[in-house]
Protein backbone atom coordinates (compact mmCIF):
# COMPACT_ATOMS: atom_id res chain seq x y z
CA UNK A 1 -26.42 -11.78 31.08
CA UNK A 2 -27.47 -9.25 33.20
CA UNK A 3 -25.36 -6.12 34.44
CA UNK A 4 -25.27 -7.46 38.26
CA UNK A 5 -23.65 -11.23 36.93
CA UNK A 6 -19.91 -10.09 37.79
CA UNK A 7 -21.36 -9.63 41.64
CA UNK A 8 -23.40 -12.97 41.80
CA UNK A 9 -20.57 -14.83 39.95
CA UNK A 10 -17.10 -15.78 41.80
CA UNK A 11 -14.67 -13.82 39.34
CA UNK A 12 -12.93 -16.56 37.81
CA UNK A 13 -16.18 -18.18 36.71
CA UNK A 14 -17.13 -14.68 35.28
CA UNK A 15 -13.76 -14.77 33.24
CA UNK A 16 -14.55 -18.04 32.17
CA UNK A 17 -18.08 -17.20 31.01
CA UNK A 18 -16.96 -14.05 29.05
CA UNK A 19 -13.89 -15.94 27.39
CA UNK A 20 -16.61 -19.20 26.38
CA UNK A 21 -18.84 -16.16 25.11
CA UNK A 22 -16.05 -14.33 22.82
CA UNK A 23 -13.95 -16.91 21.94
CA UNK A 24 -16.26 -19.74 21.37
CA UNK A 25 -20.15 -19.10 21.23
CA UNK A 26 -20.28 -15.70 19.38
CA UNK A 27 -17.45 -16.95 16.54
CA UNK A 28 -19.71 -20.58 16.61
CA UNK A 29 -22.97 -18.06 16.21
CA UNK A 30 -21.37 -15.83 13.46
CA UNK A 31 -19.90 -19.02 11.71
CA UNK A 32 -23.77 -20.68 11.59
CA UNK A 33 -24.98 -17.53 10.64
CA UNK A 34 -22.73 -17.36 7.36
CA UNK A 35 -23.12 -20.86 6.47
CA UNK A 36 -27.18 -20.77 6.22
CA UNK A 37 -26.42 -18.07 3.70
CA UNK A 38 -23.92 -20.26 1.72
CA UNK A 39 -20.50 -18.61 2.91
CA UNK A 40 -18.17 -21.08 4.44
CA UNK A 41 -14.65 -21.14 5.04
CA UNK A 42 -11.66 -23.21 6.54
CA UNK A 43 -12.25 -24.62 10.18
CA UNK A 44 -10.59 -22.19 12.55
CA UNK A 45 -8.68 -23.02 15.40
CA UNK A 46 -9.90 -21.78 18.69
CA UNK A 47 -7.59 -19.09 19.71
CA UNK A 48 -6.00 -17.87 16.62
CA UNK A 49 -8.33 -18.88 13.94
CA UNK A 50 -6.39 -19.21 10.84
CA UNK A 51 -4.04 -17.14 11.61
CA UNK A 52 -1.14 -19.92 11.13
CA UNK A 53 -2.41 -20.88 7.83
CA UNK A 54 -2.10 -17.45 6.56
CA UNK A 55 1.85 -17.70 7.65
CA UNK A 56 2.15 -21.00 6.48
CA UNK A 57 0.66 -20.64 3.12
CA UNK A 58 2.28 -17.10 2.07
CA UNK A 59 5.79 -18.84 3.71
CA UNK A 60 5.68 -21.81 1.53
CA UNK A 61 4.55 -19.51 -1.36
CA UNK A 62 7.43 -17.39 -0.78
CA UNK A 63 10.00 -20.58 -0.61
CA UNK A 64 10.03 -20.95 -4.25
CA UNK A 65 10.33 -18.26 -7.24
CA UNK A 66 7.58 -18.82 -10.07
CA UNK A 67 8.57 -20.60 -12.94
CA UNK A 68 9.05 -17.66 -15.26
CA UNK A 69 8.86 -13.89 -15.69
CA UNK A 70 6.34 -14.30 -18.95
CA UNK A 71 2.88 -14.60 -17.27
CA UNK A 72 1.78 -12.73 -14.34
CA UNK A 73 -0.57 -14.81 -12.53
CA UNK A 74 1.00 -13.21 -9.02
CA UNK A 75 -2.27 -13.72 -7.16
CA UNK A 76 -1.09 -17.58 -5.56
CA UNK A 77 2.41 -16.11 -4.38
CA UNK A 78 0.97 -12.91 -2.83
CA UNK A 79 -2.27 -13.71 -1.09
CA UNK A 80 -2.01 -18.00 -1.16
CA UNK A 81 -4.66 -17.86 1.72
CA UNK A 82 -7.05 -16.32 -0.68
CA UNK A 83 -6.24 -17.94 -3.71
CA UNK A 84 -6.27 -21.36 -1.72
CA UNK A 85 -9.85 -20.76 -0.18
CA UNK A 86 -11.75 -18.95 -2.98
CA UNK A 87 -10.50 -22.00 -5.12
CA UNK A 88 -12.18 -24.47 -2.58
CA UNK A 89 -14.98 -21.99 -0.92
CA UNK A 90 -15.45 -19.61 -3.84
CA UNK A 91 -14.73 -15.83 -3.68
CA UNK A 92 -17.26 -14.66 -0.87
CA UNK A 93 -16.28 -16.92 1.99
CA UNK A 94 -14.98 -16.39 5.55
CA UNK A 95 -11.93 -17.14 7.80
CA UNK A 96 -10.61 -16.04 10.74
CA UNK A 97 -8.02 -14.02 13.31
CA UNK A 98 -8.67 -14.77 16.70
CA UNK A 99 -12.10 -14.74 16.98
CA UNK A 100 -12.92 -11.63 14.47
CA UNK A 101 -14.37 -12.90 11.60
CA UNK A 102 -13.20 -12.15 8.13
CA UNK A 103 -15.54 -11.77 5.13
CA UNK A 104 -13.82 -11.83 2.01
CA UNK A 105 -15.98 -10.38 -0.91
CA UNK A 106 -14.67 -10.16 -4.45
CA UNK A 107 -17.72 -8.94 -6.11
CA UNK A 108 -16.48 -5.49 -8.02
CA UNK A 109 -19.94 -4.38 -7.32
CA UNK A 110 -20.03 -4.81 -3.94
CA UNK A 111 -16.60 -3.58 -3.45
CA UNK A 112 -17.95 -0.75 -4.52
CA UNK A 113 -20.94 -0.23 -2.84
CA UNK A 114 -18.44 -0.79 0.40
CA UNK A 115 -15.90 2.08 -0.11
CA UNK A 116 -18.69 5.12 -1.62
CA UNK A 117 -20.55 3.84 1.20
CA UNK A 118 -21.31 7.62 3.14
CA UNK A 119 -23.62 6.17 5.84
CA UNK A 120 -21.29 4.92 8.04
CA UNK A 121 -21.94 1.06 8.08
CA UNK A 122 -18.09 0.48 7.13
CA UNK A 123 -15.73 2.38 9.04
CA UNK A 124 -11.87 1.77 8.10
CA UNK A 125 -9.91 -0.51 10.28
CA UNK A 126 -7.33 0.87 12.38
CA UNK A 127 -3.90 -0.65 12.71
CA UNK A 128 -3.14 -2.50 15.32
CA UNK A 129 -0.78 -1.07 18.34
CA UNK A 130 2.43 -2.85 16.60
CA UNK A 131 1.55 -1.42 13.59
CA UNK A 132 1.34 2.29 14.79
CA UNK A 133 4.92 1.92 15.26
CA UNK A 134 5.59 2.38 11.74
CA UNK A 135 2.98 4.80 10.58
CA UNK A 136 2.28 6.66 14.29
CA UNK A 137 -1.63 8.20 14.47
CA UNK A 138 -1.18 9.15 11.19
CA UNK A 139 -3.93 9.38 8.06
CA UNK A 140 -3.57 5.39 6.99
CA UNK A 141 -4.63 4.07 9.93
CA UNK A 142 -6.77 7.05 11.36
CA UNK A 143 -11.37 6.88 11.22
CA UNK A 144 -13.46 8.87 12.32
CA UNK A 145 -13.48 12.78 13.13
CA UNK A 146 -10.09 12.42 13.98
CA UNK A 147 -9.52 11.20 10.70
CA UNK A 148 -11.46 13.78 8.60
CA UNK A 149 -9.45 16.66 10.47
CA UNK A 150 -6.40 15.15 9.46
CA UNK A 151 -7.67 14.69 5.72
CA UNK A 152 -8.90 18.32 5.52
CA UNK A 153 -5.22 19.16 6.59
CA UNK A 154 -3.36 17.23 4.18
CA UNK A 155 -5.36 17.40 1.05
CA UNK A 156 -4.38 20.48 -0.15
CA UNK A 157 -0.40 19.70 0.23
CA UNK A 158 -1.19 16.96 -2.45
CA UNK A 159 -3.58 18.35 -5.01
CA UNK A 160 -2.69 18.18 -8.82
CA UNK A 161 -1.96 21.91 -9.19
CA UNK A 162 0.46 21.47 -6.34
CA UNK A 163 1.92 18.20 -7.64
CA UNK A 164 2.57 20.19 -11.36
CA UNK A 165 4.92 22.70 -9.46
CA UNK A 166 6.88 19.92 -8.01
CA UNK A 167 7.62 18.43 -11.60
CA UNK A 168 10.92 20.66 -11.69
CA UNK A 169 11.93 19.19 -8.37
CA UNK A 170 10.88 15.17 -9.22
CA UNK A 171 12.85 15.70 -12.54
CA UNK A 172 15.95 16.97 -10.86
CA UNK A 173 15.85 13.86 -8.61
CA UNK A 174 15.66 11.60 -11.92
CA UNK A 175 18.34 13.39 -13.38
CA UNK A 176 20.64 12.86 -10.23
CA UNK A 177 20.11 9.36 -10.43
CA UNK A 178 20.18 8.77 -13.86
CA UNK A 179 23.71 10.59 -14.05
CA UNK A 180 24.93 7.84 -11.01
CA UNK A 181 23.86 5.00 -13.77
CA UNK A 182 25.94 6.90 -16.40
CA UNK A 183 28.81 7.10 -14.11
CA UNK A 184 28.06 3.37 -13.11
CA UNK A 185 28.33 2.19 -16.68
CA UNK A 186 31.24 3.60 -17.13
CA UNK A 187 32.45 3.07 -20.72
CA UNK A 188 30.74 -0.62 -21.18
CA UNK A 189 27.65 -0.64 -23.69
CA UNK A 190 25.58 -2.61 -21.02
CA UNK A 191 25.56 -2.88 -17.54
CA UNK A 192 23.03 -4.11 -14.51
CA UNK A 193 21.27 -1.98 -12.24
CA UNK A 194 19.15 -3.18 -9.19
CA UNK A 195 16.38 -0.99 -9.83
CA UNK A 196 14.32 -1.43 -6.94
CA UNK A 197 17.50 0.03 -4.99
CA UNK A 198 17.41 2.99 -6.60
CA UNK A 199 13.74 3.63 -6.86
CA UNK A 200 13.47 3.75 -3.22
CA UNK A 201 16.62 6.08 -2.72
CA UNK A 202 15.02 8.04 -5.67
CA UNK A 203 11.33 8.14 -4.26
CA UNK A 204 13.20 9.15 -0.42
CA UNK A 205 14.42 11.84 -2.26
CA UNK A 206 11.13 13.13 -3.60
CA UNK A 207 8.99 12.61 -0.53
CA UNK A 208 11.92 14.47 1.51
CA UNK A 209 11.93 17.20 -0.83
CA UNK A 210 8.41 17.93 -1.46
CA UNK A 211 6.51 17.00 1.39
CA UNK A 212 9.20 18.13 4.12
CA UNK A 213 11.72 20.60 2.75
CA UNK A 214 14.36 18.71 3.73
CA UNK A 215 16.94 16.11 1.44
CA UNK A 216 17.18 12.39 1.23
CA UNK A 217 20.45 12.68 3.07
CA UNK A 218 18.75 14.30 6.32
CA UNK A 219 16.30 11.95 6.56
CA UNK A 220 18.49 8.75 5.33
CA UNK A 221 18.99 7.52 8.67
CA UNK A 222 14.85 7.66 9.59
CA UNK A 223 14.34 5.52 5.81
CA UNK A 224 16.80 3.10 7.33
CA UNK A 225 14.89 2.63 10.93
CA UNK A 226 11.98 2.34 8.69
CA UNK A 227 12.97 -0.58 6.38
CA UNK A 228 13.80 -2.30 9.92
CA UNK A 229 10.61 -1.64 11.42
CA UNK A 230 8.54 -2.78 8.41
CA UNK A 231 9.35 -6.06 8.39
CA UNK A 232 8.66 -6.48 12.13
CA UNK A 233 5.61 -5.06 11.19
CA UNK A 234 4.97 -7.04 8.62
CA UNK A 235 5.72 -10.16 11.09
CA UNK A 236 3.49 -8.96 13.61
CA UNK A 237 0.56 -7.81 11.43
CA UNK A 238 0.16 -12.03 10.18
CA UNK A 239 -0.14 -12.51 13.74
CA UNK A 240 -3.59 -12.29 16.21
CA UNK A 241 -2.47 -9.38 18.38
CA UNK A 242 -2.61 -10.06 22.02
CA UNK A 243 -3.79 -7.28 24.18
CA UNK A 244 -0.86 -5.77 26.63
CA UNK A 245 1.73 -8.25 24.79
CA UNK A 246 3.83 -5.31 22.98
CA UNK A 247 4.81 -4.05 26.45
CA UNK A 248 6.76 -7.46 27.59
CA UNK A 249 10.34 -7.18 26.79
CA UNK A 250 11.02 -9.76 24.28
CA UNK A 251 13.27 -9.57 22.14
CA UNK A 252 11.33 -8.27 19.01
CA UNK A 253 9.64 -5.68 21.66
CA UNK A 254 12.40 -4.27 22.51
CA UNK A 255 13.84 -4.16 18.86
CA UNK A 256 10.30 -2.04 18.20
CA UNK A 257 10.55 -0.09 20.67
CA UNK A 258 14.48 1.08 20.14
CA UNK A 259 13.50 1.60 16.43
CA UNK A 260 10.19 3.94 17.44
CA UNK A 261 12.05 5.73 20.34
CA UNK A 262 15.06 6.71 17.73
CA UNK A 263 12.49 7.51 14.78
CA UNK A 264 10.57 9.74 16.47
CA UNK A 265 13.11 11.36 17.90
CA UNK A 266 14.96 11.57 14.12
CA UNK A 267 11.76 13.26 13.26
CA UNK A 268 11.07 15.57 16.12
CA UNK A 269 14.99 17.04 14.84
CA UNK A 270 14.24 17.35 11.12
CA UNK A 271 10.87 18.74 11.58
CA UNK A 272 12.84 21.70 14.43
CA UNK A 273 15.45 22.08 11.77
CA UNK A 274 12.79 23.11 8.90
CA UNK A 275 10.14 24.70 11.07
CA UNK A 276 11.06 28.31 9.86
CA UNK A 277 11.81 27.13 6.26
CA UNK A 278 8.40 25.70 5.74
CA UNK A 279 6.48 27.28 8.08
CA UNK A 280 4.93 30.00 5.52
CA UNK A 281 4.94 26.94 2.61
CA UNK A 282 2.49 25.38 1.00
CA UNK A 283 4.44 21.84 1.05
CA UNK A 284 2.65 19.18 3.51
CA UNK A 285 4.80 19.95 6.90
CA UNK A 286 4.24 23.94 5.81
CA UNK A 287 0.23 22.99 6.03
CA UNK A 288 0.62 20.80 9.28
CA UNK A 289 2.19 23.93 11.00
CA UNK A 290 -0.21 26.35 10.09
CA UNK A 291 -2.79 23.56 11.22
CA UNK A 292 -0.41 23.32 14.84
CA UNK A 293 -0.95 27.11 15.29
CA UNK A 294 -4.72 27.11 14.35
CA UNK A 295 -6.47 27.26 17.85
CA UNK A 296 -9.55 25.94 15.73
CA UNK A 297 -11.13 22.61 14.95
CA UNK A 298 -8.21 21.87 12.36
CA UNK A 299 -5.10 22.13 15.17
CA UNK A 300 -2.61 19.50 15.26
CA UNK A 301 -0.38 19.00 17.94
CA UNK A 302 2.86 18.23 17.55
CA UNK A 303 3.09 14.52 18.23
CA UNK A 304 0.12 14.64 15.76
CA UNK A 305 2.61 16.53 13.00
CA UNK A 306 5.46 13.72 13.83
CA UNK A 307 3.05 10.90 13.21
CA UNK A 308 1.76 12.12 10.07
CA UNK A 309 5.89 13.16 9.04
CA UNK A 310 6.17 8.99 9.84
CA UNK A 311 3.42 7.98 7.81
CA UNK A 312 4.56 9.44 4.52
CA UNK A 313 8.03 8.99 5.21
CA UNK A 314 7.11 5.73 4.32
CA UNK A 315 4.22 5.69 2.05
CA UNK A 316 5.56 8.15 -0.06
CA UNK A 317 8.85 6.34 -0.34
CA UNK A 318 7.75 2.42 -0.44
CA UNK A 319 4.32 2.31 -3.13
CA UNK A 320 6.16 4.48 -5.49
CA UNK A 321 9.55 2.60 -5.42
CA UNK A 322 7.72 -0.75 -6.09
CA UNK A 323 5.20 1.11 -8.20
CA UNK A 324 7.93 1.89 -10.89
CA UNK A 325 10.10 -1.06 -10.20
CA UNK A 326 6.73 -3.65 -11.59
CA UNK A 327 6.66 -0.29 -14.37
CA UNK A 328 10.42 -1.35 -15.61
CA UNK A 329 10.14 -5.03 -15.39
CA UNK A 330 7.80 -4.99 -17.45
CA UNK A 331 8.85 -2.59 -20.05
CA UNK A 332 12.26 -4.57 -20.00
CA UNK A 333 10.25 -7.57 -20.66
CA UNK A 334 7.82 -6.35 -23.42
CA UNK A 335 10.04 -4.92 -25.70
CA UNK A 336 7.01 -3.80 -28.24
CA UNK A 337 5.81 -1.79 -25.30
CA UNK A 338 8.84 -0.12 -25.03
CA UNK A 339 9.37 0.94 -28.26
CA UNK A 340 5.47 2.40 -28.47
CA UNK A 341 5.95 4.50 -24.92
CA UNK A 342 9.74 5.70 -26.15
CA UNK A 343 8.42 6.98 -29.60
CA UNK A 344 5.82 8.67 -27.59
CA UNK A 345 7.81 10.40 -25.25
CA UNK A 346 9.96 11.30 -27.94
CA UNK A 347 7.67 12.36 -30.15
CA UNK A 348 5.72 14.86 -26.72
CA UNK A 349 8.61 15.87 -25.28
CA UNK A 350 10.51 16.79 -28.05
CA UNK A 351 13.68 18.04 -26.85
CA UNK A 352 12.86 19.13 -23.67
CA UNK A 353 15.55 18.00 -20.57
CA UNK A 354 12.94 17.32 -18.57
CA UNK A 355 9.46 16.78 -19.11
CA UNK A 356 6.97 19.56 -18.20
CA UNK A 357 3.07 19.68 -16.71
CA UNK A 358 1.85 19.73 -20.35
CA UNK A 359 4.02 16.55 -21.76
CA UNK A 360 2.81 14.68 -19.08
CA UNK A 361 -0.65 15.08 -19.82
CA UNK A 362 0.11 14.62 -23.16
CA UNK A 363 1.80 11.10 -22.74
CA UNK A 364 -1.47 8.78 -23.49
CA UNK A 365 0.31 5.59 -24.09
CA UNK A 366 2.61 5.63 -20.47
CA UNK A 367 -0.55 6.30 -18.60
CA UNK A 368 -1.80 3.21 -20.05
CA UNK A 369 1.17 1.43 -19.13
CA UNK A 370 0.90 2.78 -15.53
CA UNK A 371 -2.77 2.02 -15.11
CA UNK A 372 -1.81 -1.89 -16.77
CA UNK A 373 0.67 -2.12 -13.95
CA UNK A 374 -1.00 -1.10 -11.21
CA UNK A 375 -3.92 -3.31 -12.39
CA UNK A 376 -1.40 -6.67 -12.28
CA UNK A 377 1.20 -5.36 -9.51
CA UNK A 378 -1.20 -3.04 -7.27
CA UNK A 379 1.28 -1.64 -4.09
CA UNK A 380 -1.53 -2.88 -1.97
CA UNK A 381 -3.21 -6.58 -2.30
CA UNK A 382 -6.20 -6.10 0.08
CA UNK A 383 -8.52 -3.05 1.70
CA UNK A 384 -10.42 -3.81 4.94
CA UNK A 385 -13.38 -2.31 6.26
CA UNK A 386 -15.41 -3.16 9.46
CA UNK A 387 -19.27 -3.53 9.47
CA UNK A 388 -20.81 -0.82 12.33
CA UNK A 389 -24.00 -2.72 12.69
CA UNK A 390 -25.58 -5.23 10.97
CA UNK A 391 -26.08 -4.89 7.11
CA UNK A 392 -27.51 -5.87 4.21
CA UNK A 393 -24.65 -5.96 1.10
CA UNK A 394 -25.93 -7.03 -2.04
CA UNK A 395 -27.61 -10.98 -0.64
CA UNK A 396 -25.60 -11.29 2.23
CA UNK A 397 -26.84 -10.28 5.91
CA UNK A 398 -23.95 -9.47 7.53
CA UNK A 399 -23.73 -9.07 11.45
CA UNK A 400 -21.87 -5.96 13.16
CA UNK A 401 -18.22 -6.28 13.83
CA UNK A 402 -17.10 -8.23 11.02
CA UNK A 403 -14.36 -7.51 8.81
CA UNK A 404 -14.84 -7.09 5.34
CA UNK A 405 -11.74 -8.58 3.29
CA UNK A 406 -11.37 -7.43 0.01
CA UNK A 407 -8.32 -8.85 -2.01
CA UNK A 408 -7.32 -5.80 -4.66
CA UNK A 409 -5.01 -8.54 -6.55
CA UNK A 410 -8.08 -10.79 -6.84
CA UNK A 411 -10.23 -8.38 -8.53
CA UNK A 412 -7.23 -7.29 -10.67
CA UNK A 413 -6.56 -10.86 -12.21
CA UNK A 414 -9.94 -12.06 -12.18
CA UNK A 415 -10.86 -13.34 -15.58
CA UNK A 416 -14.38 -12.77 -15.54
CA UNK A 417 -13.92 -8.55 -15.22
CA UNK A 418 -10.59 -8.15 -17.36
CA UNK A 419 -10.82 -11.71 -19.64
CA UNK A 420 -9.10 -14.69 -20.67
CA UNK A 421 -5.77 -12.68 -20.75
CA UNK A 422 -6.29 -11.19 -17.22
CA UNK A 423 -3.08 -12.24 -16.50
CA UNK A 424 -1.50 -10.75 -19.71
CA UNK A 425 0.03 -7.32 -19.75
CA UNK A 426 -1.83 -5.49 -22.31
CA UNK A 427 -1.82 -1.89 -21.74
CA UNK A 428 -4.81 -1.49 -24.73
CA UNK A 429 -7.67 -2.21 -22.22
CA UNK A 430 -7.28 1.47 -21.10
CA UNK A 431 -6.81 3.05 -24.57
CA UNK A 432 -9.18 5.57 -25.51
CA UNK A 433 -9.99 5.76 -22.03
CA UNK A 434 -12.36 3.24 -21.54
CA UNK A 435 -14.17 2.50 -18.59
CA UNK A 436 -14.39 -0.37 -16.31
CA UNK A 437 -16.33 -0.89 -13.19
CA UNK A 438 -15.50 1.17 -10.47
CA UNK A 439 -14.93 -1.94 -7.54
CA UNK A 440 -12.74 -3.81 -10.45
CA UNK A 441 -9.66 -1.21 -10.90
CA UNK A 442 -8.90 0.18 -7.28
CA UNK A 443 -4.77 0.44 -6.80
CA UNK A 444 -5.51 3.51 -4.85
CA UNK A 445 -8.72 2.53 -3.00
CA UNK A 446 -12.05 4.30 -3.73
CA UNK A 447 -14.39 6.75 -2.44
CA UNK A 448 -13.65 9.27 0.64
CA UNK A 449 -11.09 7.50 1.77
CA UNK A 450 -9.02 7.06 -1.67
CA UNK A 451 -5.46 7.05 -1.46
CA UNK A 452 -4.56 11.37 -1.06
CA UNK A 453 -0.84 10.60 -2.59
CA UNK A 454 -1.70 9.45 -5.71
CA UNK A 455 -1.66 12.66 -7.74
CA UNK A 456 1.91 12.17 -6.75
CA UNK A 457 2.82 8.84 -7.39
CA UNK A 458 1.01 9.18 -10.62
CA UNK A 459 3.30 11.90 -11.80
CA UNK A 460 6.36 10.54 -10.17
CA UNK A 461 6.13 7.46 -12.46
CA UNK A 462 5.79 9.52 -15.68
CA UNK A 463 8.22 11.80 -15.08
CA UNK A 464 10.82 9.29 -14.06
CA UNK A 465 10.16 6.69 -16.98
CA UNK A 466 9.58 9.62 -19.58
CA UNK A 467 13.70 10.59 -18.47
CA UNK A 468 14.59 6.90 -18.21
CA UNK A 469 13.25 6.38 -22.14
CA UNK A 470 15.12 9.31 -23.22
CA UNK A 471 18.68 8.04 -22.38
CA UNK A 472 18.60 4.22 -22.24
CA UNK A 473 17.03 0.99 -23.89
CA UNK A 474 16.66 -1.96 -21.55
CA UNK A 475 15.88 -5.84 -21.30
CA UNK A 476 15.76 -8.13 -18.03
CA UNK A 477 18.52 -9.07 -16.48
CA UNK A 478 19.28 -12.96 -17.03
CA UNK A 479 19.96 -12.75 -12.79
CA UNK A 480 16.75 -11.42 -12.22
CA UNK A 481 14.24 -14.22 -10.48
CA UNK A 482 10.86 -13.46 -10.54
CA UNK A 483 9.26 -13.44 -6.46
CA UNK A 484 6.34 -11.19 -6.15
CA UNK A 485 5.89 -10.98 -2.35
CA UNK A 486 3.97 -8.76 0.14
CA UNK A 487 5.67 -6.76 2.39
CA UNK A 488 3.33 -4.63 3.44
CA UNK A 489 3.22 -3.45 0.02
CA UNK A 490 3.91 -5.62 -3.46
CA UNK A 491 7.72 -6.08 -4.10
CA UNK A 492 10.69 -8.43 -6.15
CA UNK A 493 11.73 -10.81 -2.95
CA UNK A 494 15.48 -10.86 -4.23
CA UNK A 495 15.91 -7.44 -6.18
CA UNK A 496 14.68 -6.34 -9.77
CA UNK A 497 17.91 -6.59 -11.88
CA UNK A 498 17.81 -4.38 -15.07
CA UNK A 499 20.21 -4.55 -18.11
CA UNK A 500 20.32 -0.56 -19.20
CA UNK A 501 22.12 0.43 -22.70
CA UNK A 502 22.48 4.18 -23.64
CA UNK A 503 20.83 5.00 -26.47
């Protein structure tokens, strides 16, 4: 339509043309498109697509527990919508929010070719205005230049070199909690521990410490606002956002935007209360005020600083916790495993109180446990990516604007990359360091935009179960029922009971 068509048009026929344009004839174009190339999908509804049978399918997932905690095909329980379709559609197929299509791909190699992609074609997609509530502007949800300044910020606070001199500070945190569970088992030779509980108070701890300056306890009341806002966000991110909606006072809206007003404000204190502390550190806020006083390309402002301070408040509290909650379940559950990693860490670390930079490297058999865990319990279940033009990926010509799906847990489980016992835990398939395809083991993502915490997370987990083995022996609680859900991230839906002895 030409540029002059609002003039020669009454208005209201002008929003009627542009709303049977987006919502109906470009969807009906891109759907046509997709099916002369094989790729189909469920029938979406006008407005919201399939929005509702996302919600529907994870809720009645979610309404029952699996049958047993022996086999962990999670995939159906976690991402039904995917499992449901791929099943009927096959693994490259499309469905909808709204009227933006979705274009699951499954393909390792063509996962890959997505995220090393350096031309630009797939930009990351940014969260959503609801969303930003819980991680601000920060790196997760940033693209673009804005995105690359922030990176070049941030990086340094979380290389491996860095991480090492933390491993006095992540070991001290162990040994704090581990002394609680002591004190909690009193005098009984077994007793139950809820250890997803204590992972997150443990990991709050960490992320306060290292990345801030500060303690769990200072920040305790911002973790709290957090845990609130996430599942609001979690709500609202099933949901096809509606432009201008998050400013009507509803009842959820103004629930948001209580929890945002008293977070940021949490935030703007502990960051004024450590300014002079970290300001000549190397620690991530130390870095972000050195960045706020550059008069450079790299300066942040400070509601930049407060956004990023929100973002791994949370990430570097909630993927860890889960992270070595799936690493104890499953430890508790494979007793052979157990035995092998204790012996190990026995055998490396001697008698050392706490583990040092060299043990960890040292510990081959627990890095194969973590990499086996994060292959069957990754903290993230999908990546997303958004097509800049139209593109050719592998067969498929795929128009601009359309968002590329691809489902982490999929790739993880799926048979034909890992085999028949894809749904096994069996550490052994990274012995000796053995390769796999780059697009079939991505718990972290891939490429530029890989995940810039997980030299952290990595040694987190090691130190933590490396002090764990050395005091206790443990099995799975018989209260423990086995709910793998997504909550933004992969977690037990009613708790991850433990049975700890000391050894």
């Amino acid at each position: 339509m030409p540029p002059f068509a609002f003039f020669t048009f009454p208005p209201l026929l002008y929003l009627l043309y542009r709303s049977f344009y987006s919502l109906l004839w470009i969807p009906y174009r891109t759907q046509l498109h997709f099916r002369r190339q094989g790729v189909r999908g469920p029938p979406r509804r006008l407005l919201s697509g399939n929005a509702a049978d996302v919600r529907d399918l994870i809720a009645r997932a979610q309404a029952a527990p699996l049958p047993a905690f022996r086999h962990h095909d999670v995939a159906g329980r976690v991402v039904p919508h995917y499992r449901e379709w791929s099943a009927r559609f096959g693994r490259t197929l499309v469905f909808w929010f709204g009227p933006q299509p979705r274009l699951a791909i499954a393909e390792p190699e063509l996962v890959r070719a997505v995220l090393t992609d350096s031309t630009g074609r797939f930009e990351k997609v940014g969260f959503n205005p609801v969303a930003k509530q819980l991680f601000g502007d920060g790196l997760p949800g940033l693209k673009g230049r804005k995105w690359a300044r922030h990176r070049r910020v941030i990086a340094p606070a979380f290389n491996m070199e860095r991480v090492k001199s933390w491993i006095p500070a992540i070991a001290s945190s162990t040994s704090t909690m581990l002394e609680k569970w002591e004190v909690q088992g009193g005098s009984s030779s077994e007793f139950e521990v809820e250890v997803n509980k204590e992972f997150h108070t443990f990991t709050a701890d960490v992320i306060s410490q290292v990345a801030f300056g500060s303690s769990y306890k200072e920040g305790k009341r911002i973790f709290q606002l957090q845990e609130e806002q996430m599942l609001l966000v979690s709500l609202a991110l099933r949901t096809v956002y509606i432009p201008g909606f998050r400013f009507i006072p509803t009842k959820k809206n103004r629930k948001r935007w209580g929890l945002n007003k008293e977070i940021r404000k949490s935030l703007q204190k502990l960051i004024q209360a450590n300014w002079n502390e970290c300001e000549n550190s190397k620690n991530l806020l130390g870095l972000m005020i050195s960045a706020h006083k550059n008069d450079g390309e790299e300066k942040m402002e400070l509601e930049e600083i407060i956004d990023e301070c929100k973002a791994f408040y949370f990430a570097g509290k909630e993927t860890t916790a889960n992270f070595l909650t799936w690493v104890i379940l499953l430890l508790a559950l494979h007793q052979d495993w157990q035995k092998k990693v204790r012996d190990e860490v026995i055998c490396v670390c001697s008698n050392h109180k706490y583990p040092n930079a060299d043990d960890l490297v040292n510990l081959k058999i627990v890095s194969m446990v973590l990499k086996e865990t994060l292959r069957l319990y990754p903290p993230a279940v999908a990546l997303r990516r958004l097509t800049t033009k139209d593109t050719k990926l592998g067969t498929l010509d795929i128009p601009a604007g359309t968002q590329l799906y691809m489902p982490i847990i999929a790739i993880h489980h799926d048979a034909a990359v890992w085999g028949a016992d894809a749904d096994e835990f069996n550490p052994l398939r990274f012995a000796g360091g053995e390769g796999h395809h780059l697009g079939s083991f991505i718990p972290f993502g891939l490429g530029p935009t890989i995940c810039v915490g997980q030299n952290l997370a990595i040694v987190e987990a090691k130190v933590a179960l490396a002090m764990i083995l050395q005091r206790f022996e443990f099995v799975v609680s018989p209260s423990y029922v086995h709910a793998p859900m997504l909550l933004l991230t992969v977690q037990p839906q009613y708790g991850a009971q433990v049975l700890f002895r000391k050894i």
